[in-house]
PDB file of N, CA and C in Angstrom:
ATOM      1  N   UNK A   1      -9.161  -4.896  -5.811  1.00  0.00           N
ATOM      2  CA  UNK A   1      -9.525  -4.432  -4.502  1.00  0.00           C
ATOM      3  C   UNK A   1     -10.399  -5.495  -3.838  1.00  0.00           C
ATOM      4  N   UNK A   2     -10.092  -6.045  -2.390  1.00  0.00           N
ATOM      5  CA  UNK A   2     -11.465  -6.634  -1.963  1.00  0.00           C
ATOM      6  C   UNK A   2     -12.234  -6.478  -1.127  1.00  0.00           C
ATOM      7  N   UNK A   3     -11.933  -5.447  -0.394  1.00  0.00           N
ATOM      8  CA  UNK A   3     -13.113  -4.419  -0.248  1.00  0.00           C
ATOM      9  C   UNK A   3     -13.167  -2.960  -0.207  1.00  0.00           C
ATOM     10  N   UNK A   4     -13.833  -2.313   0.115  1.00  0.00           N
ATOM     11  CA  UNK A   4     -13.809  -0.932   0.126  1.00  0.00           C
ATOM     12  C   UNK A   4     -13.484  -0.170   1.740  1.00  0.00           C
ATOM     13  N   UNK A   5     -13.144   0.567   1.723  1.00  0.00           N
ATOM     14  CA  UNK A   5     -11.996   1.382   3.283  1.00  0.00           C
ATOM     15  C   UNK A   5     -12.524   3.330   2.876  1.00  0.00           C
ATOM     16  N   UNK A   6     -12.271   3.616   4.257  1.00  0.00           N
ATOM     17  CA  UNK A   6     -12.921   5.175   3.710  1.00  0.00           C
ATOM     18  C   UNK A   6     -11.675   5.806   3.504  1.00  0.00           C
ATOM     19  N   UNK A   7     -12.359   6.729   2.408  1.00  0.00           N
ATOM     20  CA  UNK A   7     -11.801   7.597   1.589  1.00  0.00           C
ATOM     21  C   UNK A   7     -10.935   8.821   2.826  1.00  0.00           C
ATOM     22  N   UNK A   8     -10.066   9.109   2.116  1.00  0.00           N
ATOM     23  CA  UNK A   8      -9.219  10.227   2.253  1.00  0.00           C
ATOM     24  C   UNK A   8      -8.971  11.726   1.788  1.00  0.00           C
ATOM     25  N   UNK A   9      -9.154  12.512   2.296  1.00  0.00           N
ATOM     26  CA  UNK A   9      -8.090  14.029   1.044  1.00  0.00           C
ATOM     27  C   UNK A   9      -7.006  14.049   1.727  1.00  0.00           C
ATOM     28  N   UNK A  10      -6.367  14.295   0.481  1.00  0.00           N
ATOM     29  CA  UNK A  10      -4.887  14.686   0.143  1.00  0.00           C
ATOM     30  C   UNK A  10      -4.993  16.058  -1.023  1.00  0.00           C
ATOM     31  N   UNK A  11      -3.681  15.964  -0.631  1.00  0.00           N
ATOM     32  CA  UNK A  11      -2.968  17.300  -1.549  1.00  0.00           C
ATOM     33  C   UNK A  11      -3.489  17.050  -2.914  1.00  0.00           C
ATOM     34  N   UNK A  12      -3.737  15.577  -3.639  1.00  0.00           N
ATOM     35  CA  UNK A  12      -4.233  15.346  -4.873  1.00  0.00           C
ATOM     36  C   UNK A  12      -5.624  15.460  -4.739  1.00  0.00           C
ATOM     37  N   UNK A  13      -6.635  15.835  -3.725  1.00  0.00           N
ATOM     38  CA  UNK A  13      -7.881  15.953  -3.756  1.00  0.00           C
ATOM     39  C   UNK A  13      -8.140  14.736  -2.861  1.00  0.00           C
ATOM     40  N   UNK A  14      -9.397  14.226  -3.285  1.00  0.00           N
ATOM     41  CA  UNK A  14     -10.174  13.054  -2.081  1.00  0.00           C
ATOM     42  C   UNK A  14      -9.318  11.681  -3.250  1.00  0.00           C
ATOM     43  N   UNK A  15      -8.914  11.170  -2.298  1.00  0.00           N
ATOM     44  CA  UNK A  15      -8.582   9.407  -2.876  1.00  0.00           C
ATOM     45  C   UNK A  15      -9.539   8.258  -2.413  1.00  0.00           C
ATOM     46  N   UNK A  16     -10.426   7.507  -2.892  1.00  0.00           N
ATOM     47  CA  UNK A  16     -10.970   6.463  -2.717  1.00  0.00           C
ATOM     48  C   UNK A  16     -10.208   5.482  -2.216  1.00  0.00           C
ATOM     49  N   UNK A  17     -10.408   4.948  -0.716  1.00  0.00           N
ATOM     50  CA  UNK A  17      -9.674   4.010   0.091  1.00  0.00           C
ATOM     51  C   UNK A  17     -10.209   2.291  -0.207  1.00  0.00           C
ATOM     52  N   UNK A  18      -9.293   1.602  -0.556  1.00  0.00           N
ATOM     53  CA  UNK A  18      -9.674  -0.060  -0.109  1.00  0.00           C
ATOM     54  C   UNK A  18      -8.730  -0.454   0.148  1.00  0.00           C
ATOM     55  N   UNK A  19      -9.126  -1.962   0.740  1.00  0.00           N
ATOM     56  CA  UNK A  19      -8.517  -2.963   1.072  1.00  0.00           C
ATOM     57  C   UNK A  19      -7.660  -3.355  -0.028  1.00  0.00           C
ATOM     58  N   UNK A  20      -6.076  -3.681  -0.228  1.00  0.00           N
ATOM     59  CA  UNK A  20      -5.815  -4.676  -1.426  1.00  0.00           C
ATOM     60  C   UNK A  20      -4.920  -5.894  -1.232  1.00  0.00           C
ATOM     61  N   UNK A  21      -5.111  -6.956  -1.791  1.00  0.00           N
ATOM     62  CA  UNK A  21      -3.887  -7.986  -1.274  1.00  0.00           C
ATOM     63  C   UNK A  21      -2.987  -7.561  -2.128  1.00  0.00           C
ATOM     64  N   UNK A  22      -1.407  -8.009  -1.084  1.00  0.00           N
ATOM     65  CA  UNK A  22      -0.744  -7.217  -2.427  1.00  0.00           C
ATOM     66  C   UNK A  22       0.585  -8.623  -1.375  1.00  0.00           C
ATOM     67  N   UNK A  23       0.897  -8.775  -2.753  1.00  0.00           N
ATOM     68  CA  UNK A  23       2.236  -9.820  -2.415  1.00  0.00           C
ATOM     69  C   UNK A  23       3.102  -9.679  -3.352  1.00  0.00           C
ATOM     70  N   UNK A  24       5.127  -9.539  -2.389  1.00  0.00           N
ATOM     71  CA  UNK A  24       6.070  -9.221  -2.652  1.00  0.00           C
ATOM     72  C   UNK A  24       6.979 -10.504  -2.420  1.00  0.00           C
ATOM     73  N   UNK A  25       6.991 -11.150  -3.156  1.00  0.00           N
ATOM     74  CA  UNK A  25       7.862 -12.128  -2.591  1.00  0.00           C
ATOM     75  C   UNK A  25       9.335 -12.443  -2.581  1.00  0.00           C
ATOM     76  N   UNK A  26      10.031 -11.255  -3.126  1.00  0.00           N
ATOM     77  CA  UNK A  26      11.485 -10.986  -3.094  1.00  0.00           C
ATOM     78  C   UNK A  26      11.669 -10.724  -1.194  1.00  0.00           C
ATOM     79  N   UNK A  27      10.617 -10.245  -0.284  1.00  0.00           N
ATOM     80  CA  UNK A  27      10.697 -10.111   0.947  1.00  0.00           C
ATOM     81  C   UNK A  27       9.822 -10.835   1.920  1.00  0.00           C
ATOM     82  N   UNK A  28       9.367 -11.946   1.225  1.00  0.00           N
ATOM     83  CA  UNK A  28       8.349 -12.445   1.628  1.00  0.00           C
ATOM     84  C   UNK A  28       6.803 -11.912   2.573  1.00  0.00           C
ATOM     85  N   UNK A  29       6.605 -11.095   1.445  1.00  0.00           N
ATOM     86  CA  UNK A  29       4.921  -9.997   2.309  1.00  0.00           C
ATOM     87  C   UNK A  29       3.627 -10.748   1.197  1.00  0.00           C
ATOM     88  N   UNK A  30       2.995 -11.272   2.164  1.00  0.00           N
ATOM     89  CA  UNK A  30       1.885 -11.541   1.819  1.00  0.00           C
ATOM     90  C   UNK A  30       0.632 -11.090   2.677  1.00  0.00           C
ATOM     91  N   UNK A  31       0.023 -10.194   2.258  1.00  0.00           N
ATOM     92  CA  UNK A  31      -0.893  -9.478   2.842  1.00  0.00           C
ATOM     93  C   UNK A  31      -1.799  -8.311   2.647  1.00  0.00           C
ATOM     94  N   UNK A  32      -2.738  -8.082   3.491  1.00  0.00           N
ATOM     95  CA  UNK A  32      -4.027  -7.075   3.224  1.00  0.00           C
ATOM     96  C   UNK A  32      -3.278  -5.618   3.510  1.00  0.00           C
ATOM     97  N   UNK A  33      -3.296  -4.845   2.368  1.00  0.00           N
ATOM     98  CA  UNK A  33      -3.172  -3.469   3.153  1.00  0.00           C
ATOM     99  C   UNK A  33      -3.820  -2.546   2.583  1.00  0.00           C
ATOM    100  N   UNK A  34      -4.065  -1.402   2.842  1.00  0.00           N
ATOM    101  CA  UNK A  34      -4.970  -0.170   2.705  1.00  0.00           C
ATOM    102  C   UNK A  34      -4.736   0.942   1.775  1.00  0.00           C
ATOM    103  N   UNK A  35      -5.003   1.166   0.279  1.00  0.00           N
ATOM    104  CA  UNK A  35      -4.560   1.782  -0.440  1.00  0.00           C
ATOM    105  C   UNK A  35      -5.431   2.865  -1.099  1.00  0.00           C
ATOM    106  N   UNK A  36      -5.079   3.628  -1.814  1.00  0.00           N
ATOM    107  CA  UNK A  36      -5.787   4.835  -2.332  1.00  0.00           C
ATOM    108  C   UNK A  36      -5.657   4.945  -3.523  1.00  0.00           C
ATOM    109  N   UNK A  37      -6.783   5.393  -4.212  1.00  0.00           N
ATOM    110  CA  UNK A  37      -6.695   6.075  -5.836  1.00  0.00           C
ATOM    111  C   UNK A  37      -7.717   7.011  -6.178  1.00  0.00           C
ATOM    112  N   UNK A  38      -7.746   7.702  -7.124  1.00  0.00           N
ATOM    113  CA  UNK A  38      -8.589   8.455  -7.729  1.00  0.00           C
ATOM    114  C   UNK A  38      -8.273   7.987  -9.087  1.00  0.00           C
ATOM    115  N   UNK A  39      -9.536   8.234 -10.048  1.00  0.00           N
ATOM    116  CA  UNK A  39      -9.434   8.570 -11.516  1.00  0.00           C
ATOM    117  C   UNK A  39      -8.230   9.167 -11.949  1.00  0.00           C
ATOM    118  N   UNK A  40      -8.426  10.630 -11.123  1.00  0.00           N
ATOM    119  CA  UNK A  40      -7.721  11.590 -12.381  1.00  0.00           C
ATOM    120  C   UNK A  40      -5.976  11.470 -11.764  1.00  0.00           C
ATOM    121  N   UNK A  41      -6.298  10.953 -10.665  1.00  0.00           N
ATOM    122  CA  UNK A  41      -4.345  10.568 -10.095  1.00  0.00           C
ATOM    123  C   UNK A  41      -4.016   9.195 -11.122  1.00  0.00           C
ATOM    124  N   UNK A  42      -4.520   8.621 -11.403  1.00  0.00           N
ATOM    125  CA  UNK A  42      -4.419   7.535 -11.815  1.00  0.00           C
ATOM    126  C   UNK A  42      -4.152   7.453 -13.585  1.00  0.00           C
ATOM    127  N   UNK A  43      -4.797   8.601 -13.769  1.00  0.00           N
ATOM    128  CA  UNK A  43      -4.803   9.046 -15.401  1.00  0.00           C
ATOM    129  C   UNK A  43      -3.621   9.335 -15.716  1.00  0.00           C
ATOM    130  N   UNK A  44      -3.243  10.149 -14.708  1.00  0.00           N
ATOM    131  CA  UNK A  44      -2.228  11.254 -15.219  1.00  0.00           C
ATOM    132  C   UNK A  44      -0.757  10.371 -14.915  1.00  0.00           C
ATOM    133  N   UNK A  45      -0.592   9.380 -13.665  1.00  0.00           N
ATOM    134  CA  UNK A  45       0.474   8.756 -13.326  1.00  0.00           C
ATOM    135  C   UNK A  45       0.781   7.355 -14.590  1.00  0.00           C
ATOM    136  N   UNK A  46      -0.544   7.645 -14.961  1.00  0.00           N
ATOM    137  CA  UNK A  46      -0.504   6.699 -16.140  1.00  0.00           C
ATOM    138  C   UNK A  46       0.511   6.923 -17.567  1.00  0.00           C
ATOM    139  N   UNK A  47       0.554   8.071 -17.573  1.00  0.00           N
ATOM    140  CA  UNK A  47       0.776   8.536 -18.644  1.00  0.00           C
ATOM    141  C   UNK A  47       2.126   8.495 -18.391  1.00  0.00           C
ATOM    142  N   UNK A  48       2.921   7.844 -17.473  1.00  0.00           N
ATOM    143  CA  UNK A  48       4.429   7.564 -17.416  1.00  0.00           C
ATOM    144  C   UNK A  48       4.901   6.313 -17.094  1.00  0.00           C
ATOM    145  N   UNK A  49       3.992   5.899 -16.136  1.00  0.00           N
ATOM    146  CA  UNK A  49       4.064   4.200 -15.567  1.00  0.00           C
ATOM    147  C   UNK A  49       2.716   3.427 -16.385  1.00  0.00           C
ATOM    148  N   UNK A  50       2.288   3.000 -17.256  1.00  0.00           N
ATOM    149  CA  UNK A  50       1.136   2.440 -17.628  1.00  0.00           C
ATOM    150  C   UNK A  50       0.778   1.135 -16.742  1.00  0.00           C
ATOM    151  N   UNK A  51       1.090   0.525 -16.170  1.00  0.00           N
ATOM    152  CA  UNK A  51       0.739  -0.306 -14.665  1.00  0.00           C
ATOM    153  C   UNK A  51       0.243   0.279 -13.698  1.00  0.00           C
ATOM    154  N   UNK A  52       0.208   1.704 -13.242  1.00  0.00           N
ATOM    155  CA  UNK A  52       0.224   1.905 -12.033  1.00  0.00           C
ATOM    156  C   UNK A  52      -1.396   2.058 -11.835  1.00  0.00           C
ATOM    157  N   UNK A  53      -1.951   1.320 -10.526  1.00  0.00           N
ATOM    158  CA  UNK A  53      -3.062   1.382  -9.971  1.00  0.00           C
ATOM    159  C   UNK A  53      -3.257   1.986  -8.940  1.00  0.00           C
ATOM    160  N   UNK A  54      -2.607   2.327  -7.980  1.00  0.00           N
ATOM    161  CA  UNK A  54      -2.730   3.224  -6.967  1.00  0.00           C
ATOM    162  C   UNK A  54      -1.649   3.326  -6.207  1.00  0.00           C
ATOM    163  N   UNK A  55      -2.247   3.500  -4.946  1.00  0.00           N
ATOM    164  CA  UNK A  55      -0.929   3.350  -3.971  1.00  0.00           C
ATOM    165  C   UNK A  55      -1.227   3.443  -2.592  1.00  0.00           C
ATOM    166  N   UNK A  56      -0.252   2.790  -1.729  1.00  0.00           N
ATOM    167  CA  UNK A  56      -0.333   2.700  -1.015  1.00  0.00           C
ATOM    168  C   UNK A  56       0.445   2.856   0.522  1.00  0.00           C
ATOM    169  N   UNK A  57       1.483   3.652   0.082  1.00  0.00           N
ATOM    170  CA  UNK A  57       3.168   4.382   0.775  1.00  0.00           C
ATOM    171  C   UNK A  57       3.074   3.743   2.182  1.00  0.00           C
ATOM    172  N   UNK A  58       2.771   4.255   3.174  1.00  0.00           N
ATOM    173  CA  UNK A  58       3.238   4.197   4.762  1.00  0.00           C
ATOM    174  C   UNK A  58       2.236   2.986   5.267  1.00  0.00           C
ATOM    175  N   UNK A  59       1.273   2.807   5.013  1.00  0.00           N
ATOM    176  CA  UNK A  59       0.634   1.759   5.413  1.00  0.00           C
ATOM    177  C   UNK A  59       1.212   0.583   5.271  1.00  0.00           C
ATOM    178  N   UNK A  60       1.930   0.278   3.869  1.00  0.00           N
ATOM    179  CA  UNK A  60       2.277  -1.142   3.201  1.00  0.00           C
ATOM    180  C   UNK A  60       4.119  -0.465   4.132  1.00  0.00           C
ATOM    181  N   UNK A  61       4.746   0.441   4.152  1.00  0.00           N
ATOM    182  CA  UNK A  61       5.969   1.171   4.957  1.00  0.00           C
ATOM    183  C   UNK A  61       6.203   0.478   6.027  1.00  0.00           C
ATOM    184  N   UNK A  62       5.045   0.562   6.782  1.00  0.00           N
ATOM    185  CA  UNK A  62       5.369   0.390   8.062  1.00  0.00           C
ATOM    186  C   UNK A  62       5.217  -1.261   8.690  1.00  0.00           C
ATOM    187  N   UNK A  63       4.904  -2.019   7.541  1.00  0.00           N
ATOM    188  CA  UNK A  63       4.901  -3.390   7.527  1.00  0.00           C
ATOM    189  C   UNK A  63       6.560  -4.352   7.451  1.00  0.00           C
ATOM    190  N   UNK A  64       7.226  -3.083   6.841  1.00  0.00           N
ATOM    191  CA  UNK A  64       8.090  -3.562   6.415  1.00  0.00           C
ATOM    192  C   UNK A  64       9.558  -2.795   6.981  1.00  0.00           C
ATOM    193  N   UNK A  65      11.032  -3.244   6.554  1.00  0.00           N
ATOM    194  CA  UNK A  65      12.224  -2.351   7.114  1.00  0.00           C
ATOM    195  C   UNK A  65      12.204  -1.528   5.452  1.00  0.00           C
ATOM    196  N   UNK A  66      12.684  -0.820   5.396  1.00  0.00           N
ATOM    197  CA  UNK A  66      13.388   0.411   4.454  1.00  0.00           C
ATOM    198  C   UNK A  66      14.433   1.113   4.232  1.00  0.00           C
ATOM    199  N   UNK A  67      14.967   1.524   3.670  1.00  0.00           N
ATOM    200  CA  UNK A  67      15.914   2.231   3.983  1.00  0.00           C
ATOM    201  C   UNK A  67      16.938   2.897   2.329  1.00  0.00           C
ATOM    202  N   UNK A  68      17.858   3.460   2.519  1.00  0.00           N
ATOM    203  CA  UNK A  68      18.730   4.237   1.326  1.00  0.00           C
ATOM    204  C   UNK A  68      19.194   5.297   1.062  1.00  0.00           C
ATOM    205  N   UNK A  69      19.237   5.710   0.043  1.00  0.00           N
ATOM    206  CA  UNK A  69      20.013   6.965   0.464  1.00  0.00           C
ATOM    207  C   UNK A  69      19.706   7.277  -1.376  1.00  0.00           C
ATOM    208  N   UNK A  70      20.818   8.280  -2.354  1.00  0.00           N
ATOM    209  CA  UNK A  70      20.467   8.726  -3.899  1.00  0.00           C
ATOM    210  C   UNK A  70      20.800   8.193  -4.439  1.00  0.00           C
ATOM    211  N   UNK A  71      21.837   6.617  -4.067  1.00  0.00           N
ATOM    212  CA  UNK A  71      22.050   5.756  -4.957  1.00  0.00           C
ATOM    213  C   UNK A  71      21.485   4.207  -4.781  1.00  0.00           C
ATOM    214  N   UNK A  72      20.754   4.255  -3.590  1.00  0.00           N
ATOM    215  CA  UNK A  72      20.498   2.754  -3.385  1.00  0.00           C
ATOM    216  C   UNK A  72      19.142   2.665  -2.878  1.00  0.00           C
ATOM    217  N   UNK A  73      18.010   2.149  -2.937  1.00  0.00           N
ATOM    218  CA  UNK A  73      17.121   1.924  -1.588  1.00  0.00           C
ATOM    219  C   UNK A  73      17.073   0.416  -1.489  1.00  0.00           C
ATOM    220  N   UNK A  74      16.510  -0.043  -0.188  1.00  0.00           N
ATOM    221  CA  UNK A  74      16.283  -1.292   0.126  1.00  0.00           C
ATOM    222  C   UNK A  74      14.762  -1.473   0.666  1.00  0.00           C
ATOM    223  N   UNK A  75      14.187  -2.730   0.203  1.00  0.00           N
ATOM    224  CA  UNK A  75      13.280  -3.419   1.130  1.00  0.00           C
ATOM    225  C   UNK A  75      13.607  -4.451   1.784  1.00  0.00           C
ATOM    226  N   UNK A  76      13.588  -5.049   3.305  1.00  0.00           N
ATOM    227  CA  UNK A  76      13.226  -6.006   3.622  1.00  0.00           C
ATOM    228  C   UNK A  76      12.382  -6.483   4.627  1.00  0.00           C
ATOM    229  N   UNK A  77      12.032  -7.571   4.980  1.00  0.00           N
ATOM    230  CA  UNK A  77      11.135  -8.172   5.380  1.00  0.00           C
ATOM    231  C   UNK A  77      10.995  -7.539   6.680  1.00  0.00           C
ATOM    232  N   UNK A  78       9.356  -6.830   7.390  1.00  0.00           N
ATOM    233  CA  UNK A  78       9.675  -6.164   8.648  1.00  0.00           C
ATOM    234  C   UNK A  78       9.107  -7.162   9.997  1.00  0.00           C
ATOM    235  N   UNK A  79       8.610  -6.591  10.722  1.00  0.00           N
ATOM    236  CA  UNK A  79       7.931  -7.402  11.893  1.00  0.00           C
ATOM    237  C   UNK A  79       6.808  -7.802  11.300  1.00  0.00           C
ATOM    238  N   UNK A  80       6.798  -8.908  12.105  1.00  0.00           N
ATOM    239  CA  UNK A  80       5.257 -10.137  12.089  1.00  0.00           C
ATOM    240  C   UNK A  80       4.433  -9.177  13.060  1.00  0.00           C
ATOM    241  N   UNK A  81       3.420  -9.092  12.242  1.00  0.00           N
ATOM    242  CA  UNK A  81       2.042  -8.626  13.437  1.00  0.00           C
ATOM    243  C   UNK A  81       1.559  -9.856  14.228  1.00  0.00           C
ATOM    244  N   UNK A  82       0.701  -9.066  15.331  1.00  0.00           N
ATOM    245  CA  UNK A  82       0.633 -10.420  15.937  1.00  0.00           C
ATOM    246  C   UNK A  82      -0.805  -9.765  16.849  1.00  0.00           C
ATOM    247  N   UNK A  83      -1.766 -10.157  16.947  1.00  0.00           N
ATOM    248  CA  UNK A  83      -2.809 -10.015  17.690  1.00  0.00           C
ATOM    249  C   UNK A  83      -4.200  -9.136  16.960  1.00  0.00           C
ATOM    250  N   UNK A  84      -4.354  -7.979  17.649  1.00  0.00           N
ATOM    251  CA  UNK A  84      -5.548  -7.034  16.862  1.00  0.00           C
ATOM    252  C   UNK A  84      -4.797  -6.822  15.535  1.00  0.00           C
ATOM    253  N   UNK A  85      -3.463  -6.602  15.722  1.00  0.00           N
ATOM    254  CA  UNK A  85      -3.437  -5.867  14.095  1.00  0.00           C
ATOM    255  C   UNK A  85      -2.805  -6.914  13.230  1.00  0.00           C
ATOM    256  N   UNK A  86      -2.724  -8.427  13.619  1.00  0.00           N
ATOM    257  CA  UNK A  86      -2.144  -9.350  12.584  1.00  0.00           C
ATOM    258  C   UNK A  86      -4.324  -9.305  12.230  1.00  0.00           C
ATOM    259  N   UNK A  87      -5.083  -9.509  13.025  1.00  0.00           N
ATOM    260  CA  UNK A  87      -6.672  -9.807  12.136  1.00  0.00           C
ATOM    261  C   UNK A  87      -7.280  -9.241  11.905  1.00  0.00           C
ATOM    262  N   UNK A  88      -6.673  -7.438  11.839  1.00  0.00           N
ATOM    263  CA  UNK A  88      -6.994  -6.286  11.229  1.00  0.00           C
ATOM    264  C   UNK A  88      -6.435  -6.579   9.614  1.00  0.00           C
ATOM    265  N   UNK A  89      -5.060  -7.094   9.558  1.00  0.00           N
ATOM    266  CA  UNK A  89      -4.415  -7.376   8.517  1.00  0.00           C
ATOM    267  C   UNK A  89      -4.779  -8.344   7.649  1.00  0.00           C
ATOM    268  N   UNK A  90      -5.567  -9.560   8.017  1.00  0.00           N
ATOM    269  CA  UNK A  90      -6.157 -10.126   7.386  1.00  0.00           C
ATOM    270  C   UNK A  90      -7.665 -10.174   7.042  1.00  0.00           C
ATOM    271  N   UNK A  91      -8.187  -9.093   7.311  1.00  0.00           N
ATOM    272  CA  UNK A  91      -9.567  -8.394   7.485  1.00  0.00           C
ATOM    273  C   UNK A  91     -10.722  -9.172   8.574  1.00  0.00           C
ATOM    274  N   UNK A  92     -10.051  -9.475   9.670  1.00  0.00           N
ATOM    275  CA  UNK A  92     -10.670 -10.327  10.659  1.00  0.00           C
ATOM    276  C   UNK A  92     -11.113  -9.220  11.990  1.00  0.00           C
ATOM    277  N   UNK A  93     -10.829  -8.095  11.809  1.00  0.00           N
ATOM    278  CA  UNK A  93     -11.302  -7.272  13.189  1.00  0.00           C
ATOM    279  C   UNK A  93     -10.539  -5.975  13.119  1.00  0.00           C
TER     280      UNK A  93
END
């Protein structure tokens, strides 16, 4: 994490919000986005994925295109930000 972002509730209770860099380079995403975890979400998702650290769905979503259907999904590369929210994205404002 490199920094800390405010917390959330959800249906899993309150999730602790931060900042995380997170880079995909099968779509070329390199960048800051805003993710959530708790302990006990984290325990328990553990106990099937042993990697998993949190998450971060529609925030890191909406960076990007998507798409699929019950036999396929896709990522690829979405729009370039560009102004307040490209130096929101790089933790500049």
């Amino acid at each position: 994490m490199l920094e800390e972002a405010a917390d959330v509730m959800t249906n899993f209770g309150q999730l602790q919000g931060g900042w995380l860099h997170v880079v995909i380079d099968e779509v070329g995403f390199d960048g800051r986005v805003q993710g959530f975890a708790s302990d006990s979400v984290v325990a328990v998702v553990k106990e099937s994925e042993s990697n998993f650290q949190g998450l971060v769905g529609l925030p890191l979503l909406r960076r990007l295109k998507y798409g699929g259907d019950e036999e396929v999904f896709w990522l690829r590369p979405g729009r370039r930000l560009r102004g307040r929210e490209a130096r929101r994205a790089r933790g500049r404002g």
